[in-house]
PDB file of N, CA and C in Angstrom:
ATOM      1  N   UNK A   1       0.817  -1.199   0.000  1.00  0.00           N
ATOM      2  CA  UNK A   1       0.000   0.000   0.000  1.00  0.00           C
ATOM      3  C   UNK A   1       0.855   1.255   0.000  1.00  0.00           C
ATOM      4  N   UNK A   2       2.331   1.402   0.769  1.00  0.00           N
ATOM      5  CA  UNK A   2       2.986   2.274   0.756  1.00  0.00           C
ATOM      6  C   UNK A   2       3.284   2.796  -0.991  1.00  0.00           C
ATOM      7  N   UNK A   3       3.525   1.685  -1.914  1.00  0.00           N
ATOM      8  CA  UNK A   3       3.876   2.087  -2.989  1.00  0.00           C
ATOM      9  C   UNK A   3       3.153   2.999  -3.674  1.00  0.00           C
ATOM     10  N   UNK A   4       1.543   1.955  -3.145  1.00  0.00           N
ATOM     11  CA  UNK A   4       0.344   2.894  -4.317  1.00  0.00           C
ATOM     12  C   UNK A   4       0.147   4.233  -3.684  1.00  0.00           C
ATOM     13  N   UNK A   5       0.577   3.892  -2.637  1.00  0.00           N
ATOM     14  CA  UNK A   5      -0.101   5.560  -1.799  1.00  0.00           C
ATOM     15  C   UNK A   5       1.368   6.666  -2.367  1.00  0.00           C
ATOM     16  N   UNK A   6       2.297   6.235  -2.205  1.00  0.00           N
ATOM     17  CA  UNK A   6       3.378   7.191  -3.177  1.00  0.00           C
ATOM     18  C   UNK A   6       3.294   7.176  -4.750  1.00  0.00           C
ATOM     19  N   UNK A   7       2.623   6.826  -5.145  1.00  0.00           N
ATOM     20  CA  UNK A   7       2.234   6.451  -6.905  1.00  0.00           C
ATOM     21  C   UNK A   7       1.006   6.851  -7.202  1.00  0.00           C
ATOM     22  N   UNK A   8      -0.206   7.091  -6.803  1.00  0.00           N
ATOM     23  CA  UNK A   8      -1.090   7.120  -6.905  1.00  0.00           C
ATOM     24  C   UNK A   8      -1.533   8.635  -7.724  1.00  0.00           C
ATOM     25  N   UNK A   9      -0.963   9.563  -7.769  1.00  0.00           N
ATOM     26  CA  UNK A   9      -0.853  10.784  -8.805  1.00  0.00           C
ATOM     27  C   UNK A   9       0.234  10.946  -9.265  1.00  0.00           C
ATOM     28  N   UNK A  10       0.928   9.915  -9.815  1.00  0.00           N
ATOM     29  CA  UNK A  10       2.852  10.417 -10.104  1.00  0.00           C
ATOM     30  C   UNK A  10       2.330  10.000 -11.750  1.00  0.00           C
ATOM     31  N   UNK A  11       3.345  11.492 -12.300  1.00  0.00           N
ATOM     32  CA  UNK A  11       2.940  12.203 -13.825  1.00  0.00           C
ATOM     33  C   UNK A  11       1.022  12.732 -13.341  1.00  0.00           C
ATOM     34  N   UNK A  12       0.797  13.149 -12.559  1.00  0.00           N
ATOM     35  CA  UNK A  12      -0.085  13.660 -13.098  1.00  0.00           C
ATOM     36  C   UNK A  12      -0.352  15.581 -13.923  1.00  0.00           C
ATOM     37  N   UNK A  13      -1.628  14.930 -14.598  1.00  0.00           N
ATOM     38  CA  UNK A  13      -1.112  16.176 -15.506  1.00  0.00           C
ATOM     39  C   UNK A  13      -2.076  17.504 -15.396  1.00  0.00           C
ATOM     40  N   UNK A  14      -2.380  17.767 -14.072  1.00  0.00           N
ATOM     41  CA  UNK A  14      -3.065  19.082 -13.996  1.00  0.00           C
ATOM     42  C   UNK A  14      -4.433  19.028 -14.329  1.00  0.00           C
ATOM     43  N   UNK A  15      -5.420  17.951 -14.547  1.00  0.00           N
ATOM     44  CA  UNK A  15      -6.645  18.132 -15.604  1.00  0.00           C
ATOM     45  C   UNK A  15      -6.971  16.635 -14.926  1.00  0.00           C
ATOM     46  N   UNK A  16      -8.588  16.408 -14.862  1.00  0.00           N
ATOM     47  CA  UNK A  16      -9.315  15.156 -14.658  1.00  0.00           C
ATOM     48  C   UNK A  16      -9.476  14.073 -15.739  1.00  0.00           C
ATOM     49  N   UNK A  17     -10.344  13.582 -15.590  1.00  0.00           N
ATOM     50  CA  UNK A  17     -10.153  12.310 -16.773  1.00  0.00           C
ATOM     51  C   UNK A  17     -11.694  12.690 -17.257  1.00  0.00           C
ATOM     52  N   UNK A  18     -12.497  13.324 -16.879  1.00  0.00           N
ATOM     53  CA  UNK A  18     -13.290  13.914 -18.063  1.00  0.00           C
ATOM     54  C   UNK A  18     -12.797  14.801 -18.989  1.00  0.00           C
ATOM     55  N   UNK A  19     -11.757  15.741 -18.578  1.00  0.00           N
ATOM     56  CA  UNK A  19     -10.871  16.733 -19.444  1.00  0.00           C
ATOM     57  C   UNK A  19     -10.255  15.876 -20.794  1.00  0.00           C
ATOM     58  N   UNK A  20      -9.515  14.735 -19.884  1.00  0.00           N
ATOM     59  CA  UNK A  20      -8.787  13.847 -20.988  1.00  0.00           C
ATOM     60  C   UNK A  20      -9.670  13.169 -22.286  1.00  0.00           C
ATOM     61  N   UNK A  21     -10.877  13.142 -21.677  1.00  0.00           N
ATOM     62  CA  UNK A  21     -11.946  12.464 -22.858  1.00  0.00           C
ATOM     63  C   UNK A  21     -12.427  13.762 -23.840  1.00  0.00           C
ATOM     64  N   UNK A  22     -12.824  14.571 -23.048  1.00  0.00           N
ATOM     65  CA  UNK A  22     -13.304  15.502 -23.853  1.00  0.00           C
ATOM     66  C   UNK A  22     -12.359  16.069 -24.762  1.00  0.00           C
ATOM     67  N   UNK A  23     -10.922  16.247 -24.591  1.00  0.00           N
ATOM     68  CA  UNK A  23      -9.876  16.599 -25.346  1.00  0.00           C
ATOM     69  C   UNK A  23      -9.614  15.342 -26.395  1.00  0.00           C
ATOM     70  N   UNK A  24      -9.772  14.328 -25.706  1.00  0.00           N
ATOM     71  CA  UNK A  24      -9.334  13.021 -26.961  1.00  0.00           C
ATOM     72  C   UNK A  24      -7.921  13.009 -26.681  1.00  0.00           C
ATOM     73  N   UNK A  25      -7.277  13.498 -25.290  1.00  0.00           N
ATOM     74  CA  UNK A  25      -6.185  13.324 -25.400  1.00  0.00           C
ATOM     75  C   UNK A  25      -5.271  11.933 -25.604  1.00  0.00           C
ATOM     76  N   UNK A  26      -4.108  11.684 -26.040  1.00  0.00           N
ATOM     77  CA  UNK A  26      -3.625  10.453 -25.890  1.00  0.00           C
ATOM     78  C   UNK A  26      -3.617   9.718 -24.755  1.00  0.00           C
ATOM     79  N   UNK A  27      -3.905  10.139 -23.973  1.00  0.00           N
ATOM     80  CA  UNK A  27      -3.910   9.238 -22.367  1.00  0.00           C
ATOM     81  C   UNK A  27      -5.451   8.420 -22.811  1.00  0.00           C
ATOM     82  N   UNK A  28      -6.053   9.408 -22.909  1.00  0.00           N
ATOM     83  CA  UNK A  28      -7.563   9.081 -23.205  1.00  0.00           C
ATOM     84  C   UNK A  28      -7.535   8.181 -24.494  1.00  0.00           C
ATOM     85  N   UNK A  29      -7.128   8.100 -25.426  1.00  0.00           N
ATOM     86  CA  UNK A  29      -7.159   7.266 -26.116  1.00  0.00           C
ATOM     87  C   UNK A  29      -6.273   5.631 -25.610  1.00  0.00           C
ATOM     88  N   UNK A  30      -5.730   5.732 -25.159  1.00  0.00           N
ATOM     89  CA  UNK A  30      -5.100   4.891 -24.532  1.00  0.00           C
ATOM     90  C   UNK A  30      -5.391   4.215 -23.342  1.00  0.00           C
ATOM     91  N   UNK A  31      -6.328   4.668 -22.691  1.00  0.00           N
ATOM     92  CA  UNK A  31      -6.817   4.098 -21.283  1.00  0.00           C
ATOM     93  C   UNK A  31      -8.448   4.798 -21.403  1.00  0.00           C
ATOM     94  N   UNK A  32      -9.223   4.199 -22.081  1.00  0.00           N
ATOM     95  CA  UNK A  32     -10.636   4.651 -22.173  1.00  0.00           C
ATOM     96  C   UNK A  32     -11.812   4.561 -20.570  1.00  0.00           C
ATOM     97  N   UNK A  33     -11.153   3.863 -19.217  1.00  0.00           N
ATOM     98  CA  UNK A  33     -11.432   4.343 -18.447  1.00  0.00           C
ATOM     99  C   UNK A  33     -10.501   4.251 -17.376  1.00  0.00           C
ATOM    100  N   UNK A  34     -10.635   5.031 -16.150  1.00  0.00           N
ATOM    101  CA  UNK A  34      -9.843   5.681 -15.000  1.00  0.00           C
ATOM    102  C   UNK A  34      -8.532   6.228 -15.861  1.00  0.00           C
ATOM    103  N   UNK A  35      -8.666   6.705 -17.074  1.00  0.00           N
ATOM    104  CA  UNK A  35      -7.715   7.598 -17.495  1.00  0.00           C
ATOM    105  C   UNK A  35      -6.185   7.769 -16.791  1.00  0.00           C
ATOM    106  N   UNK A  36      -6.364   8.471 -15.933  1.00  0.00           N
ATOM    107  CA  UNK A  36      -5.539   9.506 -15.712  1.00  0.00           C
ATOM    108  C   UNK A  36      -5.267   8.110 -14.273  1.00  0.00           C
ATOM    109  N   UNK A  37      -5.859   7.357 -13.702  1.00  0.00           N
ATOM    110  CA  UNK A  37      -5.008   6.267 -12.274  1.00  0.00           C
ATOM    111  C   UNK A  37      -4.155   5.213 -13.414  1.00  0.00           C
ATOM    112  N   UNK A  38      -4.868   4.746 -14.476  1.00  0.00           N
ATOM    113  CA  UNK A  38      -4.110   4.034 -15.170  1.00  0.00           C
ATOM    114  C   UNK A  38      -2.833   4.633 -15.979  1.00  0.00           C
ATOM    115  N   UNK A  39      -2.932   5.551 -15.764  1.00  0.00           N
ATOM    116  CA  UNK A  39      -1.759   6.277 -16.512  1.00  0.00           C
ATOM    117  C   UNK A  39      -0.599   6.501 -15.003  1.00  0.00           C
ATOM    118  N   UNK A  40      -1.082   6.526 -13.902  1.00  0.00           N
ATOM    119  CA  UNK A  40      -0.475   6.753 -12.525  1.00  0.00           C
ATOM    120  C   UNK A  40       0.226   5.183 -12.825  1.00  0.00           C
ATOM    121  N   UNK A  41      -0.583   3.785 -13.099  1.00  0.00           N
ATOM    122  CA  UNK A  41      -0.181   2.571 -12.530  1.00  0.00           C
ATOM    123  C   UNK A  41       0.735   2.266 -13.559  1.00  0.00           C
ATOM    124  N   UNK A  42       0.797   2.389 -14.678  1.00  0.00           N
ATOM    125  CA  UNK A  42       1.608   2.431 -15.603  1.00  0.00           C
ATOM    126  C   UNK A  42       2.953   3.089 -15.136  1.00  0.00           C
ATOM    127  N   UNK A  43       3.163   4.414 -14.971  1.00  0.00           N
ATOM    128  CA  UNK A  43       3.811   4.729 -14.550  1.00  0.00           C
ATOM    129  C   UNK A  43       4.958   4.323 -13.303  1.00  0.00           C
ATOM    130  N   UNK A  44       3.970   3.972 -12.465  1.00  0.00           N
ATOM    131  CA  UNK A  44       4.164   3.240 -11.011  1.00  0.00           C
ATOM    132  C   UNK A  44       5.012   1.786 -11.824  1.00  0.00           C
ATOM    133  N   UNK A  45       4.743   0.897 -12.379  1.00  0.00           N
ATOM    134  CA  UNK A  45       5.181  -0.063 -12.748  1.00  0.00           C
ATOM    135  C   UNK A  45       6.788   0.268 -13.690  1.00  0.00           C
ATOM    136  N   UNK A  46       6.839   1.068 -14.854  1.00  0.00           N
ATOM    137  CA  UNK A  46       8.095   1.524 -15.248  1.00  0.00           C
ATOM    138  C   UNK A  46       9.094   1.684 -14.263  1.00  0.00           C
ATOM    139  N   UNK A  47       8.788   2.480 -13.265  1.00  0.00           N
ATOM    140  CA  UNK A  47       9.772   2.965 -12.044  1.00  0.00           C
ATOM    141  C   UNK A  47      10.419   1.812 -11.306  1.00  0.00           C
ATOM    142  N   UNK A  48       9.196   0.956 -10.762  1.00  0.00           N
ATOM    143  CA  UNK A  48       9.438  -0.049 -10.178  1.00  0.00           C
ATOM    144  C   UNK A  48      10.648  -1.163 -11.173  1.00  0.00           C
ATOM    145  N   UNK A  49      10.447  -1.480 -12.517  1.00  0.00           N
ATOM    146  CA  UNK A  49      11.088  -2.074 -13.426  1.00  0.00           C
ATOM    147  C   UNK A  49      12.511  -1.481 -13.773  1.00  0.00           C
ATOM    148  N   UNK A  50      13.033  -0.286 -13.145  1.00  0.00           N
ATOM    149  CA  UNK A  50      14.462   0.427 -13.864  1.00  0.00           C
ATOM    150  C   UNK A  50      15.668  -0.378 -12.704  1.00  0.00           C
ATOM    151  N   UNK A  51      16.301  -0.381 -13.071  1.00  0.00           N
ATOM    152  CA  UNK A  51      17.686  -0.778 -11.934  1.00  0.00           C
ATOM    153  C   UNK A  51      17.829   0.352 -11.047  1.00  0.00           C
ATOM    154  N   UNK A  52      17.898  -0.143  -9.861  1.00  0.00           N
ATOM    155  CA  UNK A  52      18.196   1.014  -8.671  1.00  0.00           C
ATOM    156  C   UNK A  52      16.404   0.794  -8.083  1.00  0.00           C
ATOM    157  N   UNK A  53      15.785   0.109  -9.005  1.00  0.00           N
ATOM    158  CA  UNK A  53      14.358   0.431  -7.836  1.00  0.00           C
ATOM    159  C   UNK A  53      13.373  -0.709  -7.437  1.00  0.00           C
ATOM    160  N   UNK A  54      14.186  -1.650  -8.481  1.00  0.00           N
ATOM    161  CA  UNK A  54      13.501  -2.948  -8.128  1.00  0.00           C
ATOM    162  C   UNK A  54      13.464  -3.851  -6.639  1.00  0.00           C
ATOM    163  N   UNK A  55      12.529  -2.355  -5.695  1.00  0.00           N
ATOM    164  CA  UNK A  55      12.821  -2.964  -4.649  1.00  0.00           C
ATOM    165  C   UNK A  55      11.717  -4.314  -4.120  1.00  0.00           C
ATOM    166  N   UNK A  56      10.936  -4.759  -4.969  1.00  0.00           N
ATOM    167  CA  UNK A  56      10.075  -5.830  -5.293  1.00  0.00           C
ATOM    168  C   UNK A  56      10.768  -7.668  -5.516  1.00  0.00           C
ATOM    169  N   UNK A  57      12.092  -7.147  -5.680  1.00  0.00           N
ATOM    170  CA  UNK A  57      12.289  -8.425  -6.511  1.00  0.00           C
ATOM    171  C   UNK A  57      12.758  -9.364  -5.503  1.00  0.00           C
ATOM    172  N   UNK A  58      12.922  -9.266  -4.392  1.00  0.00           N
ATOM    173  CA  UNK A  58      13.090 -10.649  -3.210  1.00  0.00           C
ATOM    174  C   UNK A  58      11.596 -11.163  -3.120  1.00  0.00           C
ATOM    175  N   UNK A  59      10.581 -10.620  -3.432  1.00  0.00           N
ATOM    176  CA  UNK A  59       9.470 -11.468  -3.339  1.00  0.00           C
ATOM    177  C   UNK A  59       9.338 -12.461  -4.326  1.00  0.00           C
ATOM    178  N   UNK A  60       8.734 -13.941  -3.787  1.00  0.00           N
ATOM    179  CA  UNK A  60       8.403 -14.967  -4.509  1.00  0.00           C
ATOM    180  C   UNK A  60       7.638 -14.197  -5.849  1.00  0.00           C
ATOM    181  N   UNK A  61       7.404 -15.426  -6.827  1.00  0.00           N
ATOM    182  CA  UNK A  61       6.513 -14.581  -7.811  1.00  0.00           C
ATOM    183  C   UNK A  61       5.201 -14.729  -7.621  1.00  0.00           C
ATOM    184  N   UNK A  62       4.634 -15.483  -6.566  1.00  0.00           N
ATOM    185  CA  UNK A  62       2.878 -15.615  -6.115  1.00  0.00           C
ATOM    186  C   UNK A  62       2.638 -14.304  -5.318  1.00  0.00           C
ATOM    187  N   UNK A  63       4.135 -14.180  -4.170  1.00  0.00           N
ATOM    188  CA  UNK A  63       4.034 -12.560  -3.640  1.00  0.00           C
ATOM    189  C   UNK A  63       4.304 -11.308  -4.649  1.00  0.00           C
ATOM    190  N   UNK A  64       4.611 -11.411  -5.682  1.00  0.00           N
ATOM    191  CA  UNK A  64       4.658 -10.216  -6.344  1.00  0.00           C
ATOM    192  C   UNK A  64       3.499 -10.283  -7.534  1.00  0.00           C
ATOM    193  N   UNK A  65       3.211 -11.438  -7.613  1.00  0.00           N
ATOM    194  CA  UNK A  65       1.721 -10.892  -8.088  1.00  0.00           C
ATOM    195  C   UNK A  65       0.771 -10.286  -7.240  1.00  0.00           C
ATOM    196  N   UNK A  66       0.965 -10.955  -6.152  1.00  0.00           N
ATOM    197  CA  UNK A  66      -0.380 -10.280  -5.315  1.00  0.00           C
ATOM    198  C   UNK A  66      -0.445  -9.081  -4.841  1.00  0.00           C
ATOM    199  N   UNK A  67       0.937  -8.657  -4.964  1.00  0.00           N
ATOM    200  CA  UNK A  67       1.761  -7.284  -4.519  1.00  0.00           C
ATOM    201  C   UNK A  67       1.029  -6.084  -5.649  1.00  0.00           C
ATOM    202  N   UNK A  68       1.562  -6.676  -6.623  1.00  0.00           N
ATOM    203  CA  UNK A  68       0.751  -5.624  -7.949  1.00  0.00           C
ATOM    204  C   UNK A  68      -0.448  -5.421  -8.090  1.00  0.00           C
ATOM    205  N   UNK A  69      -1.320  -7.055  -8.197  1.00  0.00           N
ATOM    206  CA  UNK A  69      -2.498  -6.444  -7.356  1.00  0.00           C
ATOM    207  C   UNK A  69      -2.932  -5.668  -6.529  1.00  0.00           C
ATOM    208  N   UNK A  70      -2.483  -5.680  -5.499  1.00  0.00           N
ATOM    209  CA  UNK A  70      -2.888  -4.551  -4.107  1.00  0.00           C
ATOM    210  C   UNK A  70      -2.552  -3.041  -5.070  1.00  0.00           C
ATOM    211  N   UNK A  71      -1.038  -3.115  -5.635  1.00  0.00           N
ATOM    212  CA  UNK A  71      -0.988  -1.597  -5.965  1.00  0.00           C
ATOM    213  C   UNK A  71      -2.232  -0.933  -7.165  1.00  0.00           C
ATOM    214  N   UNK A  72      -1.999  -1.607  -8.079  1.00  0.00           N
ATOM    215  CA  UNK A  72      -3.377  -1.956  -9.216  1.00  0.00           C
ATOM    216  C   UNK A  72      -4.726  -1.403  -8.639  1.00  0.00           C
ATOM    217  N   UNK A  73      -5.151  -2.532  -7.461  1.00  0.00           N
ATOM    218  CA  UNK A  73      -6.309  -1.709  -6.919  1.00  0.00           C
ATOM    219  C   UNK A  73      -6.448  -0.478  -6.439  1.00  0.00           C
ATOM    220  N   UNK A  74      -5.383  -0.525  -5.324  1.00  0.00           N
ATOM    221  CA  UNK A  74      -5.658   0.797  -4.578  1.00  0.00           C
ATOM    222  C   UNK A  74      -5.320   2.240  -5.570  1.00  0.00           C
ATOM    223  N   UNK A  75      -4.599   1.803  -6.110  1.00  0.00           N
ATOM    224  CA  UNK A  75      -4.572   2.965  -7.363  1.00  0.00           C
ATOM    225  C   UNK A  75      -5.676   3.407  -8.118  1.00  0.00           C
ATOM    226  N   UNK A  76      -6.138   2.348  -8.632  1.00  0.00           N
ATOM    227  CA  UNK A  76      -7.118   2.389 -10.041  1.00  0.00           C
ATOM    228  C   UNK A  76      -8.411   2.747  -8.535  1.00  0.00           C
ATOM    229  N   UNK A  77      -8.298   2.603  -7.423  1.00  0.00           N
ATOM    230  CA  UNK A  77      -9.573   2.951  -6.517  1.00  0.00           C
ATOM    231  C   UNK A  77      -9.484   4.131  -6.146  1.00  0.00           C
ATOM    232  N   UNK A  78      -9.120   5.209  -6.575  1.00  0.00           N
ATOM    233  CA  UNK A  78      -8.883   6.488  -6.230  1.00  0.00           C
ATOM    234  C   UNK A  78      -9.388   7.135  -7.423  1.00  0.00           C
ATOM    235  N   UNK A  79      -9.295   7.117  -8.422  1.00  0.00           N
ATOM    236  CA  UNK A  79     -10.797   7.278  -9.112  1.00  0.00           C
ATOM    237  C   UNK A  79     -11.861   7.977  -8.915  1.00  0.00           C
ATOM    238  N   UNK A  80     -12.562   9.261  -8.966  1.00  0.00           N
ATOM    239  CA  UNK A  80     -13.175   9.701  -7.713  1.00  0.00           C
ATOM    240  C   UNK A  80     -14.362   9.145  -8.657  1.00  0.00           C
ATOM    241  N   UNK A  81     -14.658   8.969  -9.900  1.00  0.00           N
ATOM    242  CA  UNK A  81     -15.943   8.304 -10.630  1.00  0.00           C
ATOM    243  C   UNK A  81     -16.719   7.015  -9.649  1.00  0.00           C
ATOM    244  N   UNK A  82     -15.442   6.569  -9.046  1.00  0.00           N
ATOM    245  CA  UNK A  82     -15.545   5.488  -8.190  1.00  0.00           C
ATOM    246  C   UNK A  82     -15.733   5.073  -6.640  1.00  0.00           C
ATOM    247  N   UNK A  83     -15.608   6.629  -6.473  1.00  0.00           N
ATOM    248  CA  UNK A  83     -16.007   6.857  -4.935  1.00  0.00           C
ATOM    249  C   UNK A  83     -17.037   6.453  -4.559  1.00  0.00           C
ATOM    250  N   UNK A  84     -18.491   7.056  -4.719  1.00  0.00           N
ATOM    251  CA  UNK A  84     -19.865   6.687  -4.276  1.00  0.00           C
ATOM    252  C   UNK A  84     -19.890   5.189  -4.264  1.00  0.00           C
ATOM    253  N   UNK A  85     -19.500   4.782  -5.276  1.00  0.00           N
ATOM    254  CA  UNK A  85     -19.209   2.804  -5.506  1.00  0.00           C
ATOM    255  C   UNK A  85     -18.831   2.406  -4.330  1.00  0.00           C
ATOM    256  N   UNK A  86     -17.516   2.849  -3.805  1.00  0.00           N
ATOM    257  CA  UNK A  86     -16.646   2.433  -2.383  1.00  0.00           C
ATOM    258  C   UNK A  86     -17.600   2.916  -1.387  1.00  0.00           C
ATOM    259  N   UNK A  87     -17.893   3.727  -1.257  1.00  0.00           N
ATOM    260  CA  UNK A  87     -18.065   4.941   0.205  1.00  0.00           C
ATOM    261  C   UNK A  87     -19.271   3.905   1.063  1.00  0.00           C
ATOM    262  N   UNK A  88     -20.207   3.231   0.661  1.00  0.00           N
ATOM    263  CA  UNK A  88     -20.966   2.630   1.292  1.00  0.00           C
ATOM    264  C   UNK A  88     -19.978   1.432   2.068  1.00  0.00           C
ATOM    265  N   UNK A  89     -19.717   0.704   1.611  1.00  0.00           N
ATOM    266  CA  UNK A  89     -18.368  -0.215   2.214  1.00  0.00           C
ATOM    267  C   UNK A  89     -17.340  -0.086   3.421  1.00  0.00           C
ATOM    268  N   UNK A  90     -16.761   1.537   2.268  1.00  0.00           N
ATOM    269  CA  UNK A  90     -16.034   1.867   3.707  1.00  0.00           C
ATOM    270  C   UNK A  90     -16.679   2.375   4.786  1.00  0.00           C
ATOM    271  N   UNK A  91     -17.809   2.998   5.004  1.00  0.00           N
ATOM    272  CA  UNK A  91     -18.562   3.442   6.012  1.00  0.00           C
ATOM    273  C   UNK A  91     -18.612   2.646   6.704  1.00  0.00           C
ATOM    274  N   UNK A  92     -18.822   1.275   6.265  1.00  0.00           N
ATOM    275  CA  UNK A  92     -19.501  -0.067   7.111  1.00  0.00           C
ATOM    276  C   UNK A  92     -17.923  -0.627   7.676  1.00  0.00           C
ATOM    277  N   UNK A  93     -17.066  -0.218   7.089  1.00  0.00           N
ATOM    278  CA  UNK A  93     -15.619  -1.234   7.390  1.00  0.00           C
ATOM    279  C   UNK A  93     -15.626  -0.082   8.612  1.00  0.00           C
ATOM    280  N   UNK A  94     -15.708   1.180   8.038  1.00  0.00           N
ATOM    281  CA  UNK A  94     -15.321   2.118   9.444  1.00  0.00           C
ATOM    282  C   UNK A  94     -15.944   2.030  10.511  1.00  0.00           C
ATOM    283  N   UNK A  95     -17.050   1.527  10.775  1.00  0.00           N
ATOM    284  CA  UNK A  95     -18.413   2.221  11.403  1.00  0.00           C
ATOM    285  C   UNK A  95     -17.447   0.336  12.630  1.00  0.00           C
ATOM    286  N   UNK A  96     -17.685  -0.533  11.750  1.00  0.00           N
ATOM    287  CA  UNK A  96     -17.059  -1.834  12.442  1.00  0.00           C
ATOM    288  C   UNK A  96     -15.743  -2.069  13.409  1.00  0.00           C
ATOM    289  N   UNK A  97     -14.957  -0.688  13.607  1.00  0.00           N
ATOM    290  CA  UNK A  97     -14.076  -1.014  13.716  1.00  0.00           C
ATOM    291  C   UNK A  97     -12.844  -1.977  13.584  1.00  0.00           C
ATOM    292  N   UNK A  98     -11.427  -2.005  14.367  1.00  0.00           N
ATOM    293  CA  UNK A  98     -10.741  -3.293  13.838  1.00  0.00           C
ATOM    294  C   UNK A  98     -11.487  -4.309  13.906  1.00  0.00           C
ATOM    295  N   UNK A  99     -12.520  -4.630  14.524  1.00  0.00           N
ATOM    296  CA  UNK A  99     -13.041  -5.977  14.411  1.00  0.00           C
ATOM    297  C   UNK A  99     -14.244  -6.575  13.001  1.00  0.00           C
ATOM    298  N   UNK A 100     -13.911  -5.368  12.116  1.00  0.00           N
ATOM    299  CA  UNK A 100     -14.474  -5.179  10.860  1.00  0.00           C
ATOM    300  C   UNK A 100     -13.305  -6.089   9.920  1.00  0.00           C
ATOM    301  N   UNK A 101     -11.831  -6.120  10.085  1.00  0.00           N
ATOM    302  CA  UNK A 101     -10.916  -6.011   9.288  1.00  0.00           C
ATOM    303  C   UNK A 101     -10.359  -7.454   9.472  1.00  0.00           C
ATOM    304  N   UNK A 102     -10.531  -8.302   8.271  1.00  0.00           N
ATOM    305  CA  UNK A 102     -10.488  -9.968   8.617  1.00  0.00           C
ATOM    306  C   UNK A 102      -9.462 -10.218   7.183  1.00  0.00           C
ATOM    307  N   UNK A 103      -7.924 -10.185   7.380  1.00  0.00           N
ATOM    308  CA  UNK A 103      -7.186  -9.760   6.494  1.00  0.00           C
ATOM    309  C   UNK A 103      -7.155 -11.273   5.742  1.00  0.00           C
ATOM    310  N   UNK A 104      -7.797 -11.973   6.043  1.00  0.00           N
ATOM    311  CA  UNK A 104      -7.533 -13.237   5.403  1.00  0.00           C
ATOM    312  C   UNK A 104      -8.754 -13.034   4.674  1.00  0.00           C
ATOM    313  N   UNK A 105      -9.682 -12.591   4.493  1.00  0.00           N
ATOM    314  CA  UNK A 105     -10.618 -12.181   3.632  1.00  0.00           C
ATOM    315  C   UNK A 105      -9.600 -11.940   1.933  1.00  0.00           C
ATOM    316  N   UNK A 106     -10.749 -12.159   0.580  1.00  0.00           N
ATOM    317  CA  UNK A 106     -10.083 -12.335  -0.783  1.00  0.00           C
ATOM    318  C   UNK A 106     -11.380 -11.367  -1.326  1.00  0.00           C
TER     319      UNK A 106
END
C-alpha cells in the first residue's frame, strides 16, 4: 500500500479524466477508463522495473503478483468516478471497527 499511496498521482497532468476524454487526449485514447489512475499505474510499474528500484524483486513470484495487485487496486480505486461505488463499504468497514478487518478475507 505504501507504494500505491506514493504512486497514486505520479505524472499527473493538472486536468481530470473527463478533461482527458473531452480533449481526446492520448492518455484518453489509450486508457478509455480511469484515465488519468491508469496512466499513474503504468507509470508506477516503469519505475518499479528500472535498476536502482527494483525494490520488489526478493518477493516470490505468487508474492509479487499479489503485490501488484494490491498496488493496481488501490490505485485504479482512487478514481473519484468510483467513490460513491466504495463509500458505502467503507462506512460499514469504518463504522465496524478493527473488528471489521479480517485480512484473510479475498
Amino acid at each position: 500500500l505504501l507504494i500505491a499511496c506514493l504512486c497514486h498521482d505520479l505524472d499527473h497532468r493538472g486536468t481530470n479524466n473527463s478533461y482527458q476524454l473531452a480533449t481526446d487526449s492520448p492518455l484518453a485514447r489509450l486508457y478509455s477508463t480511469s484515465t488519468l489512475e491508469r496512466h499513474h499505474l503504468n507509470q508506477c510499474l516503469l519505475i518499479l522495473n528500472l535498476p536502482g528500484n527494483r525494490v520488489l524483486d526478493s518477493l516470490s513470484p505468487v508474492e509479487y503478483g499479489e503485490t501488484l495487485n494490491v498496488i493496481e487496486e488501490a490505485i485504479l480505486a482512487t478514481d473519484l468516478a468510483l467513490h460513491f461505488k466504495h463509500l458505502g463499504s467503507m462506512k460499514d468497514l469504518a463504522g465496524k471497527g478493527p473488528a471489521g478487518l479480517d485480512w484473510r478475507e479475498r
